[in-house]
N, C-alpha and C. Protein backbone atom coordinates (compact mmCIF):
# COMPACT_ATOMS: atom_id res chain seq x y z
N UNK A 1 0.84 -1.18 0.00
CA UNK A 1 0.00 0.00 0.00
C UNK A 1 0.89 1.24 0.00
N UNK A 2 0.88 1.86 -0.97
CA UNK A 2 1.58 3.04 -1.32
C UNK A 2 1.25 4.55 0.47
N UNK A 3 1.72 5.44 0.53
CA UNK A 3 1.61 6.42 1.29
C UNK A 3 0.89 7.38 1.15
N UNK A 4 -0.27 7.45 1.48
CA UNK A 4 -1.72 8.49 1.37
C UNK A 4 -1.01 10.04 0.60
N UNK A 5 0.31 10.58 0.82
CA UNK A 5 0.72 11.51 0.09
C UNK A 5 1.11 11.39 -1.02
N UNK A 6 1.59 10.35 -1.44
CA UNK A 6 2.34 9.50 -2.17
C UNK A 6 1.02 9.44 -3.83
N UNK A 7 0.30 8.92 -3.40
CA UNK A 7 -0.98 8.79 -3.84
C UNK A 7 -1.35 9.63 -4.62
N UNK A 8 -1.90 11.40 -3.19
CA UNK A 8 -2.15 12.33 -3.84
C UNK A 8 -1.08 12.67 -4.93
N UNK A 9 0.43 12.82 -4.70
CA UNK A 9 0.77 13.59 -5.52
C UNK A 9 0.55 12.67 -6.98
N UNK A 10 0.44 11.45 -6.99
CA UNK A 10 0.20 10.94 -8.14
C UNK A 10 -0.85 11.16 -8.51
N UNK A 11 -2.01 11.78 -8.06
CA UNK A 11 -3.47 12.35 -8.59
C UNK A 11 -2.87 13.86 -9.46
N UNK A 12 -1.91 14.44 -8.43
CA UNK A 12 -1.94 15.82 -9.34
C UNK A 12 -1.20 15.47 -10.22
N UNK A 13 -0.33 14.47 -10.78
CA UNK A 13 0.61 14.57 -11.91
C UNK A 13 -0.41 14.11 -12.75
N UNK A 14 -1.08 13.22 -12.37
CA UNK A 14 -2.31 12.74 -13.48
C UNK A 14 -3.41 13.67 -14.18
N UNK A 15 -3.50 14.93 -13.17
CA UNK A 15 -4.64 15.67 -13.26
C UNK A 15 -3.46 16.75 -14.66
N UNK A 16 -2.67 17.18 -14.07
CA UNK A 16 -1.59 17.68 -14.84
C UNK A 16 -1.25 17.39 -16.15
N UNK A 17 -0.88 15.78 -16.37
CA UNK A 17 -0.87 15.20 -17.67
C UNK A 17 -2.00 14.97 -18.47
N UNK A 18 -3.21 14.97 -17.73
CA UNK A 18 -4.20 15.29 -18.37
C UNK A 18 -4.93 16.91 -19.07
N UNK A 19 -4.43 17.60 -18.41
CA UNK A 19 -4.67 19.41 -18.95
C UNK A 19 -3.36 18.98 -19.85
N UNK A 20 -2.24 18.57 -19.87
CA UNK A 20 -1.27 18.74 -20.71
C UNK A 20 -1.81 18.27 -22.01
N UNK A 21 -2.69 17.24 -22.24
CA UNK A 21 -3.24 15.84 -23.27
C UNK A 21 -4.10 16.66 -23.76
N UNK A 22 -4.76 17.94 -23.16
CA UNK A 22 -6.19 19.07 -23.17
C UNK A 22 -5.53 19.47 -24.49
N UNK A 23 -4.21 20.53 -23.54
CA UNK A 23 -4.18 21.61 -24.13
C UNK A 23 -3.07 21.42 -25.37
N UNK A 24 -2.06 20.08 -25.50
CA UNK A 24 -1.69 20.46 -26.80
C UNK A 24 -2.10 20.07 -28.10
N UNK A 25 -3.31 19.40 -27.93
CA UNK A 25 -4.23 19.51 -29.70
C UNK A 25 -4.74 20.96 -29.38
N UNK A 26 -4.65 21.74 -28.90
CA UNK A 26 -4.85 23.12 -28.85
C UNK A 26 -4.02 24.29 -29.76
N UNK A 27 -3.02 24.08 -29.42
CA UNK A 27 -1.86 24.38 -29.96
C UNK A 27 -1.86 24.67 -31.17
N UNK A 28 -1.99 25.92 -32.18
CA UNK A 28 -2.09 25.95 -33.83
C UNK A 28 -0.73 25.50 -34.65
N UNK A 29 -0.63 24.11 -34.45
CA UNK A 29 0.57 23.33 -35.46
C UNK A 29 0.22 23.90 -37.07
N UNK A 30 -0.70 24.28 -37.61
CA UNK A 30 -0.92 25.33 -39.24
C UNK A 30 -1.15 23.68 -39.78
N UNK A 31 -1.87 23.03 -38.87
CA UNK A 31 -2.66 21.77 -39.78
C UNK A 31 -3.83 22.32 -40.38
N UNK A 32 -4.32 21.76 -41.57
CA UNK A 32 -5.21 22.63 -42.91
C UNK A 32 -6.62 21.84 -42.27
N UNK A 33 -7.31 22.74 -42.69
CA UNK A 33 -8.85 22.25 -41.80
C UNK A 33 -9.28 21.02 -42.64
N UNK A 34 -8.99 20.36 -43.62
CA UNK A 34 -9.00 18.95 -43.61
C UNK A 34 -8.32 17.71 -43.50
N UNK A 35 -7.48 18.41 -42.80
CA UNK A 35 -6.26 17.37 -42.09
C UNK A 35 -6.97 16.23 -41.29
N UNK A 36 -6.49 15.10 -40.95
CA UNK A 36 -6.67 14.24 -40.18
C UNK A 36 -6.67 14.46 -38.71
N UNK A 37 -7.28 13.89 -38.05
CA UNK A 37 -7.48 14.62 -36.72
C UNK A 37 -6.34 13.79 -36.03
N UNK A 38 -6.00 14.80 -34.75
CA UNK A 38 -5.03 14.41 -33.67
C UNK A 38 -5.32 13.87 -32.89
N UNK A 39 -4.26 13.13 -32.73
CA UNK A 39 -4.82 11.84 -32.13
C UNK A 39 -5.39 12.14 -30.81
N UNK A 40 -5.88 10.94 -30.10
CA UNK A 40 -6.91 11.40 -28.70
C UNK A 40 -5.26 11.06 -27.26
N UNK A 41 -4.67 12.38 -27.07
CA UNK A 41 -3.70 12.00 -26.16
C UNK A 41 -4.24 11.80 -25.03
N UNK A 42 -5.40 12.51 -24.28
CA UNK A 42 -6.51 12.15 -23.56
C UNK A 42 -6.59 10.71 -22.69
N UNK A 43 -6.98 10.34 -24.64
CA UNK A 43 -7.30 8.67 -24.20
C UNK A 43 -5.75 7.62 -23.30
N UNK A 44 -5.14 8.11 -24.61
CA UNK A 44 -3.49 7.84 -24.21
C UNK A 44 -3.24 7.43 -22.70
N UNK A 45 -3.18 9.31 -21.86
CA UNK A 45 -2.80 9.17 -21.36
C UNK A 45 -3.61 8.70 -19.97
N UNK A 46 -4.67 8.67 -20.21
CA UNK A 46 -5.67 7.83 -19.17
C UNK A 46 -5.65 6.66 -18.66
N UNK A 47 -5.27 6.19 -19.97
CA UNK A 47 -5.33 4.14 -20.06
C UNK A 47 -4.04 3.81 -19.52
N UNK A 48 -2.54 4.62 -20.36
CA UNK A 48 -1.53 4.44 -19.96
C UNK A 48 -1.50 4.11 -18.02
N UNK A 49 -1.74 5.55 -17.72
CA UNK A 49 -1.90 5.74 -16.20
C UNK A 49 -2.75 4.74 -15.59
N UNK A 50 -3.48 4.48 -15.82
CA UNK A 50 -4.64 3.39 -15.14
C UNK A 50 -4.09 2.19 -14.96
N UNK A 51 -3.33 1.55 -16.45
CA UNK A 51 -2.72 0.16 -16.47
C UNK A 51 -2.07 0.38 -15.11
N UNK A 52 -0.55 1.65 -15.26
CA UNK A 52 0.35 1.67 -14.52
C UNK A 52 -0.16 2.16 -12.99
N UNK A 53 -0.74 2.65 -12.29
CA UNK A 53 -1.28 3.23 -10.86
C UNK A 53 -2.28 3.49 -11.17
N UNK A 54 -3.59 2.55 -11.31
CA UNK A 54 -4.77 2.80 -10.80
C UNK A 54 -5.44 3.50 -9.56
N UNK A 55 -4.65 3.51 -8.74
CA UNK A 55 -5.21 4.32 -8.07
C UNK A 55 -4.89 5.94 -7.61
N UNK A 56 -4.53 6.01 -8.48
CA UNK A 56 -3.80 7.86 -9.11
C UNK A 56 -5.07 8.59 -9.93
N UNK A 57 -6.31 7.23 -10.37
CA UNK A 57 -6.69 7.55 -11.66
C UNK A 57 -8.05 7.71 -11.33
N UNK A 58 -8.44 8.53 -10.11
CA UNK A 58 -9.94 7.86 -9.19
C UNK A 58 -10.87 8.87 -10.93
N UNK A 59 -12.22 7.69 -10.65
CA UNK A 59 -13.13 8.38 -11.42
C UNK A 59 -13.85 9.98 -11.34
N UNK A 60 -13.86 10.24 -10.36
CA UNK A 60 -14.23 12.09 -10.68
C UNK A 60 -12.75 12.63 -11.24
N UNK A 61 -11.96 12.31 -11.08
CA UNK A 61 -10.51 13.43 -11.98
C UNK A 61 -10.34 12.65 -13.43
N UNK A 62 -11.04 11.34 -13.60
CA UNK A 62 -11.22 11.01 -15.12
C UNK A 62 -12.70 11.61 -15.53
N UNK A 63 -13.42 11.95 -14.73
CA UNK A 63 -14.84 12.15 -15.57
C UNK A 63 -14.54 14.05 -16.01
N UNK A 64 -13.94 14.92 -14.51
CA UNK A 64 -13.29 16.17 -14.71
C UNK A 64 -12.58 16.42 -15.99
N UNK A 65 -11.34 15.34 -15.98
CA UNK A 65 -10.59 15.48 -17.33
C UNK A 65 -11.55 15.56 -18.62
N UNK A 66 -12.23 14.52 -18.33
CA UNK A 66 -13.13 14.00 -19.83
C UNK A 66 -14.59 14.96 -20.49
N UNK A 67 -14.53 15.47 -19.21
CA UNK A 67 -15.74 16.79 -19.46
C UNK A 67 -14.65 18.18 -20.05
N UNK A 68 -13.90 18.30 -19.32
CA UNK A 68 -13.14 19.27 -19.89
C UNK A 68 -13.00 19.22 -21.15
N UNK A 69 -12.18 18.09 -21.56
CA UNK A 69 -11.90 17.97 -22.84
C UNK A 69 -12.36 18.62 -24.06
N UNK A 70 -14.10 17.99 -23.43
CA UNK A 70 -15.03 17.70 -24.64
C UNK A 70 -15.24 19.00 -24.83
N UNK A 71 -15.28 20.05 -23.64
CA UNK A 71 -15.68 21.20 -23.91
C UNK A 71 -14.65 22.30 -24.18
N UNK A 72 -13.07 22.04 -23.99
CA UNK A 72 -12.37 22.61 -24.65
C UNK A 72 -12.02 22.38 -26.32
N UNK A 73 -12.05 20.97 -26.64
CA UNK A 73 -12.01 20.33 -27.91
C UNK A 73 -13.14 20.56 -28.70
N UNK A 74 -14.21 21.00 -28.58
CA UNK A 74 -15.27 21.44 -29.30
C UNK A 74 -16.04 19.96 -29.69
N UNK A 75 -16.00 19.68 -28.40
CA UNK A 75 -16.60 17.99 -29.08
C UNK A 75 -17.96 17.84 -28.14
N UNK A 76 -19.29 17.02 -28.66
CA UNK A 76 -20.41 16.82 -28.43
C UNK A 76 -19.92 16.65 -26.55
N UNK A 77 -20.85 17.72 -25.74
CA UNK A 77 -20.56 17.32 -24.39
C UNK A 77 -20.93 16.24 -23.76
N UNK A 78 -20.16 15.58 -22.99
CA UNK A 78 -20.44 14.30 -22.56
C UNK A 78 -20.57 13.18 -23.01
N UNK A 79 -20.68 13.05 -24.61
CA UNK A 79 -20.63 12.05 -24.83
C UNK A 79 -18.92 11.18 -25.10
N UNK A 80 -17.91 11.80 -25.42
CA UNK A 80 -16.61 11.21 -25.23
C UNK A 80 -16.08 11.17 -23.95
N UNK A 81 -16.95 11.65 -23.34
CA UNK A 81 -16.47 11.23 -21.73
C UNK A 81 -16.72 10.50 -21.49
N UNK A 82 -18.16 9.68 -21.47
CA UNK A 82 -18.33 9.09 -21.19
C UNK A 82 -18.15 7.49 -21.75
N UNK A 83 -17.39 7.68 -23.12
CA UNK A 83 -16.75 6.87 -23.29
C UNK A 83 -15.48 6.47 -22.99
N UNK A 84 -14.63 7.62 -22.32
CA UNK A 84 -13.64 7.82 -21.48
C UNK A 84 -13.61 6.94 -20.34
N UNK A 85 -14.76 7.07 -19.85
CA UNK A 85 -15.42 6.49 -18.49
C UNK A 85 -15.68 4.84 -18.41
N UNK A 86 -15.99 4.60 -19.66
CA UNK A 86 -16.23 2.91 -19.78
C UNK A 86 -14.57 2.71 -20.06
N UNK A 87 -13.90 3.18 -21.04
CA UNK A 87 -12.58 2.56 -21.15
C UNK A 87 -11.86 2.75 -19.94
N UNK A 88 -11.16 3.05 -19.30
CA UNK A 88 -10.92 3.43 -18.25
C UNK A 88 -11.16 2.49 -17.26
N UNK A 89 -12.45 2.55 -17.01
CA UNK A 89 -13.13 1.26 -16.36
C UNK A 89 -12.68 -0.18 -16.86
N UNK A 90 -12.61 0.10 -18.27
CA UNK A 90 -12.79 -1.69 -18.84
C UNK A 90 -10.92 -2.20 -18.71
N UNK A 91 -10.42 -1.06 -18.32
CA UNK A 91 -9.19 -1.27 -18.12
C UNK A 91 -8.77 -1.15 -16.45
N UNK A 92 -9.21 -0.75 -15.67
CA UNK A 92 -9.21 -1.25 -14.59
C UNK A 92 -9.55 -2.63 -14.23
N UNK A 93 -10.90 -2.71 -14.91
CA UNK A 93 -11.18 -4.04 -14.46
C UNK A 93 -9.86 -5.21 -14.56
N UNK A 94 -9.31 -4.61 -15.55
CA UNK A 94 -8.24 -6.04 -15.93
C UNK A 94 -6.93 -5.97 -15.69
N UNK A 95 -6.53 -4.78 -15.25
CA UNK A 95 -5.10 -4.03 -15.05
C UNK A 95 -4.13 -4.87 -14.14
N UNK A 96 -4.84 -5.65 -13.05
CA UNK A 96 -3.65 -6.60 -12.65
C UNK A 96 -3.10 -7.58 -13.96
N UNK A 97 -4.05 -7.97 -14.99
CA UNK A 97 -3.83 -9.11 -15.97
C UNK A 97 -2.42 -8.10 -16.77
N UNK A 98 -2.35 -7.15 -16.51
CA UNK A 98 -0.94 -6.13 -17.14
C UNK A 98 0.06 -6.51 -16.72
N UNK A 99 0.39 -6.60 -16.20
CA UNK A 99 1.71 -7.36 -14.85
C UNK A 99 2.46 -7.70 -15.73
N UNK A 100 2.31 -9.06 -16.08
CA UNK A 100 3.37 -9.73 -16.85
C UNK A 100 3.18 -10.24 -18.33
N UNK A 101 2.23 -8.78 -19.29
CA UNK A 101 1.82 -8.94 -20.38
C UNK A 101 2.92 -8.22 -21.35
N UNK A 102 3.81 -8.56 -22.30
CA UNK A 102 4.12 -7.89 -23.11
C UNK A 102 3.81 -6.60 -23.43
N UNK A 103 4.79 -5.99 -24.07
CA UNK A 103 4.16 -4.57 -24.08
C UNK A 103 3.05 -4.73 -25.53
N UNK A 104 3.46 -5.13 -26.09
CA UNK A 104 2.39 -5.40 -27.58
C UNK A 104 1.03 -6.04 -27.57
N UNK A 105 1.01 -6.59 -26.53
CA UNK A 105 -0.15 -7.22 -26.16
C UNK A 105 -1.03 -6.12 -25.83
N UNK A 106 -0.38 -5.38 -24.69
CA UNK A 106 -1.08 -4.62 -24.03
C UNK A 106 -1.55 -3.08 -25.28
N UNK A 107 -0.50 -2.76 -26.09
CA UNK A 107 -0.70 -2.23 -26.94
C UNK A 107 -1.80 -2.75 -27.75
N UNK A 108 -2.43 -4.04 -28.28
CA UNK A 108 -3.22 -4.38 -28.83
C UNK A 108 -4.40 -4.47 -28.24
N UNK A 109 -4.70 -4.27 -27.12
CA UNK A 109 -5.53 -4.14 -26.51
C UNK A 109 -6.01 -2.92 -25.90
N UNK A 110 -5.05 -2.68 -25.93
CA UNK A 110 -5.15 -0.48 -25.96
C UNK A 110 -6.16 -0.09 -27.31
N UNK A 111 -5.64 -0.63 -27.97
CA UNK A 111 -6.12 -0.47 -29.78
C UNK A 111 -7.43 -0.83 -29.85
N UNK A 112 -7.61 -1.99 -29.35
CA UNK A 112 -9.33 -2.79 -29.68
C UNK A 112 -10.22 -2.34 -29.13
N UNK A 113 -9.67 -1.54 -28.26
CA UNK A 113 -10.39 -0.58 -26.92
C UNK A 113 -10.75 0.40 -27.92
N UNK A 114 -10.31 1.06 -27.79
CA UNK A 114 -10.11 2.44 -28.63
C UNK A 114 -11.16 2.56 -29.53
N UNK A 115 -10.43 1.41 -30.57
CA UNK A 115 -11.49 0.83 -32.07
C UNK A 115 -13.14 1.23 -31.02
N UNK A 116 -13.82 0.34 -30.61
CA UNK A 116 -14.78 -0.15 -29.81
C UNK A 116 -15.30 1.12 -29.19
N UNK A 117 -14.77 1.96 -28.24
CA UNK A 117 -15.25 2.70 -28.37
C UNK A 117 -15.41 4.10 -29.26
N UNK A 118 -14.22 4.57 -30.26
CA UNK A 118 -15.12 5.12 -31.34
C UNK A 118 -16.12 4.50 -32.04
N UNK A 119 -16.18 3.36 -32.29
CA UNK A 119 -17.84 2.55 -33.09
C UNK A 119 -18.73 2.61 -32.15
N UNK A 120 -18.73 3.03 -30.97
CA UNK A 120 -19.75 2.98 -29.95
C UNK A 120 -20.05 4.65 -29.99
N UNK A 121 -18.85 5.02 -30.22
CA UNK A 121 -19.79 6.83 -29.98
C UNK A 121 -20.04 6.85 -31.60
N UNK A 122 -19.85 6.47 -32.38
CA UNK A 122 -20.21 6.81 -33.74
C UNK A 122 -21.72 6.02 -33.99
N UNK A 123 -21.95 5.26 -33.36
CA UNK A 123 -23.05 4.15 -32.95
C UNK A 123 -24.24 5.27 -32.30
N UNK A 124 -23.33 5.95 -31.23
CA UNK A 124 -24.70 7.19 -30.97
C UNK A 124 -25.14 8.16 -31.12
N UNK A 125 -23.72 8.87 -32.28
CA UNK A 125 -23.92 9.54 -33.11
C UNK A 125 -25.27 9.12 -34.23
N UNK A 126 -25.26 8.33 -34.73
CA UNK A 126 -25.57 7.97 -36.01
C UNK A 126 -27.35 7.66 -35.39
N UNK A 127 -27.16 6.96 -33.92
CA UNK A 127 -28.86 7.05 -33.32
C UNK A 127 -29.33 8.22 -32.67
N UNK A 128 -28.59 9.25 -32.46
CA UNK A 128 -29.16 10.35 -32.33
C UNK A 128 -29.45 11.73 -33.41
N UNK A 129 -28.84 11.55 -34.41
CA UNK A 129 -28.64 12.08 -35.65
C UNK A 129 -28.06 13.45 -35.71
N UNK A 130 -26.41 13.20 -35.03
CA UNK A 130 -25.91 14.10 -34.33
C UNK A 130 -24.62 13.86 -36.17
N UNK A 131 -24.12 14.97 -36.43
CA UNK A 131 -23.04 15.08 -37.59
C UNK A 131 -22.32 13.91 -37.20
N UNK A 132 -21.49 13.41 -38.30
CA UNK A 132 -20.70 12.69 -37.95
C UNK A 132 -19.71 12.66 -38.79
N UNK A 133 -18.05 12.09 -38.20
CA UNK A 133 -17.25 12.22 -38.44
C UNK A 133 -16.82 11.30 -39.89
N UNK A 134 -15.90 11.79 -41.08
CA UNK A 134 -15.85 10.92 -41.97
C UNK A 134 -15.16 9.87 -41.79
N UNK A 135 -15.33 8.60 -42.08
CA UNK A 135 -14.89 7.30 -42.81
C UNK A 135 -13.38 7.56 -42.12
N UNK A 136 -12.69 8.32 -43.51
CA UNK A 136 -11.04 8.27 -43.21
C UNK A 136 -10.45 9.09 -42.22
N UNK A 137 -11.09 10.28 -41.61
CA UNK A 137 -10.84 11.26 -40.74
C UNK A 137 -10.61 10.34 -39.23
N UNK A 138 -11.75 9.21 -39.19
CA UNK A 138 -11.78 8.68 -38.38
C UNK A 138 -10.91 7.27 -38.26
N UNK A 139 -10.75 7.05 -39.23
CA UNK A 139 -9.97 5.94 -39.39
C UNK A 139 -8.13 6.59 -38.78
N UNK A 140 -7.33 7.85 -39.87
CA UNK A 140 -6.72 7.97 -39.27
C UNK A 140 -6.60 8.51 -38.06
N UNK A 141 -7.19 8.91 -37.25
CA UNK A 141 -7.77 9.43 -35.58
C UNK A 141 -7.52 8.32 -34.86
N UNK A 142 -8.01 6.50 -35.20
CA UNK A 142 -7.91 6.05 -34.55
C UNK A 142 -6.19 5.30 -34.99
N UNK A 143 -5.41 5.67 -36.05
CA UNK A 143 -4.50 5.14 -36.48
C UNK A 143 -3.13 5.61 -35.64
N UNK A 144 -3.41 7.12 -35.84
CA UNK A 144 -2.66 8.43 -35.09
C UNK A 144 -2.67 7.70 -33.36
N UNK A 145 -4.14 7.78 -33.28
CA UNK A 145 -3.58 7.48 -31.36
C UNK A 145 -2.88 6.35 -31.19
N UNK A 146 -3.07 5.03 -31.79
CA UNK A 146 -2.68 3.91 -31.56
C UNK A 146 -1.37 4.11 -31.40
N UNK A 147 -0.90 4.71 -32.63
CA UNK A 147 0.87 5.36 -32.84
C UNK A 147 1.34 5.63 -32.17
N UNK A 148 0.58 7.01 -31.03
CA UNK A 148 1.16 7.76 -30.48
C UNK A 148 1.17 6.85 -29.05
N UNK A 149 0.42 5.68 -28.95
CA UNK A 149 0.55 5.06 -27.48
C UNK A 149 1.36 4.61 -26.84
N UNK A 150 2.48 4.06 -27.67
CA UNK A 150 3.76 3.85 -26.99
C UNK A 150 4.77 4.82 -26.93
N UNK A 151 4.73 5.90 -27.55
CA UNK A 151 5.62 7.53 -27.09
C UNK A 151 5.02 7.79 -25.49
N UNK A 152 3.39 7.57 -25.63
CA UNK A 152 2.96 8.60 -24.03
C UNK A 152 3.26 7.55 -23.17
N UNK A 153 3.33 6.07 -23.66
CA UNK A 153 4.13 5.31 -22.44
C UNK A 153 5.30 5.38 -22.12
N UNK A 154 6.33 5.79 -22.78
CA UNK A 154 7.71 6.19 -22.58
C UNK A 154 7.58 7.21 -21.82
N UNK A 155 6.81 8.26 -21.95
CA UNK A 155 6.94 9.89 -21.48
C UNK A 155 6.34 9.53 -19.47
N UNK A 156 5.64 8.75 -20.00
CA UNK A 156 4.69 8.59 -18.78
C UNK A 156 6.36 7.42 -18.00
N UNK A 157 6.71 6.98 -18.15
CA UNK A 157 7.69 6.13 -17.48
C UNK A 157 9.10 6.86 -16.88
N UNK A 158 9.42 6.92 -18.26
CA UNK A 158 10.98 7.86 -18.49
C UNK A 158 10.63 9.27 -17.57
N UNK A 159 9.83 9.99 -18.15
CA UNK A 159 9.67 11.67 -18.07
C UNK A 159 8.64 11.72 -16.37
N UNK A 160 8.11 11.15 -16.24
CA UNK A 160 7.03 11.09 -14.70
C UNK A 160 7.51 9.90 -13.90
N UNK A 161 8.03 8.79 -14.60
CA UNK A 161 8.53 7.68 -12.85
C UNK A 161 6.90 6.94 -12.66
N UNK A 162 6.26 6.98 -13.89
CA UNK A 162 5.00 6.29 -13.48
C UNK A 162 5.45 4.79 -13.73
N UNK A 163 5.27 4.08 -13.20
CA UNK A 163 6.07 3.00 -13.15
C UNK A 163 4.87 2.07 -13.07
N UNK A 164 4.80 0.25 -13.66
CA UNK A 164 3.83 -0.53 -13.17
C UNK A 164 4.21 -1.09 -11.85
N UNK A 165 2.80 -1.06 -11.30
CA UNK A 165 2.59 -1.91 -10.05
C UNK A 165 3.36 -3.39 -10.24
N UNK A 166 3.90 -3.81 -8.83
CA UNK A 166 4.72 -5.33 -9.08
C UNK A 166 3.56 -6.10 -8.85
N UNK A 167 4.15 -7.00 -9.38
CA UNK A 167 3.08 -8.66 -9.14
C UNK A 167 3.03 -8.68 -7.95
N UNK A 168 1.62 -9.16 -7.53
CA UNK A 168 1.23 -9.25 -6.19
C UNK A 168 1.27 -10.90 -5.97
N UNK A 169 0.66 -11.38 -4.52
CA UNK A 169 0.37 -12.76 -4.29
C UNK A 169 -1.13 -12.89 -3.91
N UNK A 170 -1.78 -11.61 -3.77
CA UNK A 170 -3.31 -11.58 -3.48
C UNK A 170 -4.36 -11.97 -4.46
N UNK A 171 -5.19 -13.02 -3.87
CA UNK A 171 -6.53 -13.17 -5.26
C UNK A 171 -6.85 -12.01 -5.45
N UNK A 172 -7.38 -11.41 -6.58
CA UNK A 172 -8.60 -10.73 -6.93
C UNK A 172 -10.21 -11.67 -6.43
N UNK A 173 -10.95 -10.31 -7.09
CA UNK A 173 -12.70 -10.78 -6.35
C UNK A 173 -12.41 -12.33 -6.93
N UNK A 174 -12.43 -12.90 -7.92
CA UNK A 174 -13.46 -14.51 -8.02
C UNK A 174 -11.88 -15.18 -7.72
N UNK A 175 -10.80 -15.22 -6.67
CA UNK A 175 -10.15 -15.34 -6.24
C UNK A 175 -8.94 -16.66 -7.19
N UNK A 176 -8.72 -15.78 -7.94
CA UNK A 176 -7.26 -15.89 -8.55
C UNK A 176 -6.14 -15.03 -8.44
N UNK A 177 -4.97 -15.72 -8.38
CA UNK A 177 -3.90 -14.68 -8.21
C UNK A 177 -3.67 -14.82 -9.62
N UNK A 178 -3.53 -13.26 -9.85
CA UNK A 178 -2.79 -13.06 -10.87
C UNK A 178 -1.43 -12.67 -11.35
C-alpha cells in the first residue's frame, strides 16, 4: 500500500498530464482544416496511467478530465467522456492481468479498446442524428492514437517515474492470483 501523500501527488501529476493531453491539440501546429485529426492524447494518457497506478486515476478526476476535454475540444458534451469512463473502467477491471503482459499485447488491446469505443460513440452519433465524423478522418484518428501510445508510455515512465505496479500474491474478487 503506497503512502496516502504518495498517492495524492500521483493524482496531481495525473490531473496535470491530463490538462497537458487538453491543451496540446490546442496548440495551432498550421494543420489545414481537412487534415486528419489528432490523435486522442486524452485517451493515451488515461489508459496508460490506469494500467500503470490505478489508483492515481480515481473516477471524478477522469470524468473532470473527460468533461473538460469535450468542452475545450469542441466535441459533443459528454458524450466522449463518457466513453472515457467505460474505457478506463474496462481497463481497470483487468489491469492486474498487465503485470506480466508484453508490451504489444497490451498495446493491442489499448487499440481494440479504442477501435470499440469510437464505433460505440459513432453508434450514438448515427442514433441520435448528431453530424458525424468521416470514414477516413476517423480511421486515421484512430490510427494516429494507436501510434502515439507507446511515445505517451515512454513519457509517462521515463519523463514522470510512473512505473507498473509489481506482481502481487493476493486473489482478486473470483479469487485468482494473478
Amino acid at each position: 500500500m503506497s503512502h496516502p501523500l504518495r498517492i495524492w501527488l500521483d493524482r496531481f501529476l495525473f490531473l496535470l498530464a491530463g490538462l497537458a493531453a487538453i491543451v496540446i491539440p490546442m496548440i495551432p501546429m498550421g494543420l489545414a482544416a481537412n487534415s486528419p485529426a489528432f490523435p486522442d492524447l486524452l485517451f493515451a494518457v488515461m489508459v496508460a496511467w490506469t494500467i500503470r497506478q490505478p489508483s492515481a486515476t480515481p473516477m471524478f478526476l477522469v470524468a473532470f478530465l473527460a468533461l473538460l476535454g469535450d468542452a475545450l475540444l469542441l466535441r459533443p458534451i459528454g458524450l466522449w467522456a463518457v466513453m472515457l469512463l467505460l474505457g478506463v473502467e474496462a481497463v481497470r477491471l483487468v489491469q492486474r492481468s498487465f503485470r506480466d503482459m508484453p508490451f504489444l499485447l497490451e498495446w493491442a488491446y489499448v487499440a481494440g479498446l479504442f477501435v470499440v469505443l469510437n464505433l460505440l460513440q459513432s453508434l450514438v452519433m448515427l442514433v441520435t442524428f448528431m453530424p458525424q465524423y468521416g470514414l477516413a478522418t476517423l480511421f486515421w484518428h484512430v490510427l494516429r492514437t494507436v501510434a502515439i501510445y507507446p511515445l505517451v508510455v515512454l513519457v509517462l515512465r521515463w519523463g514522470l517515474g510512473v512505473r507498473q505496479q509489481r506482481r502481487d500474491t493476493r486473489p482478486n474478487r473470483v479469487g485468482v492470483v494473478l
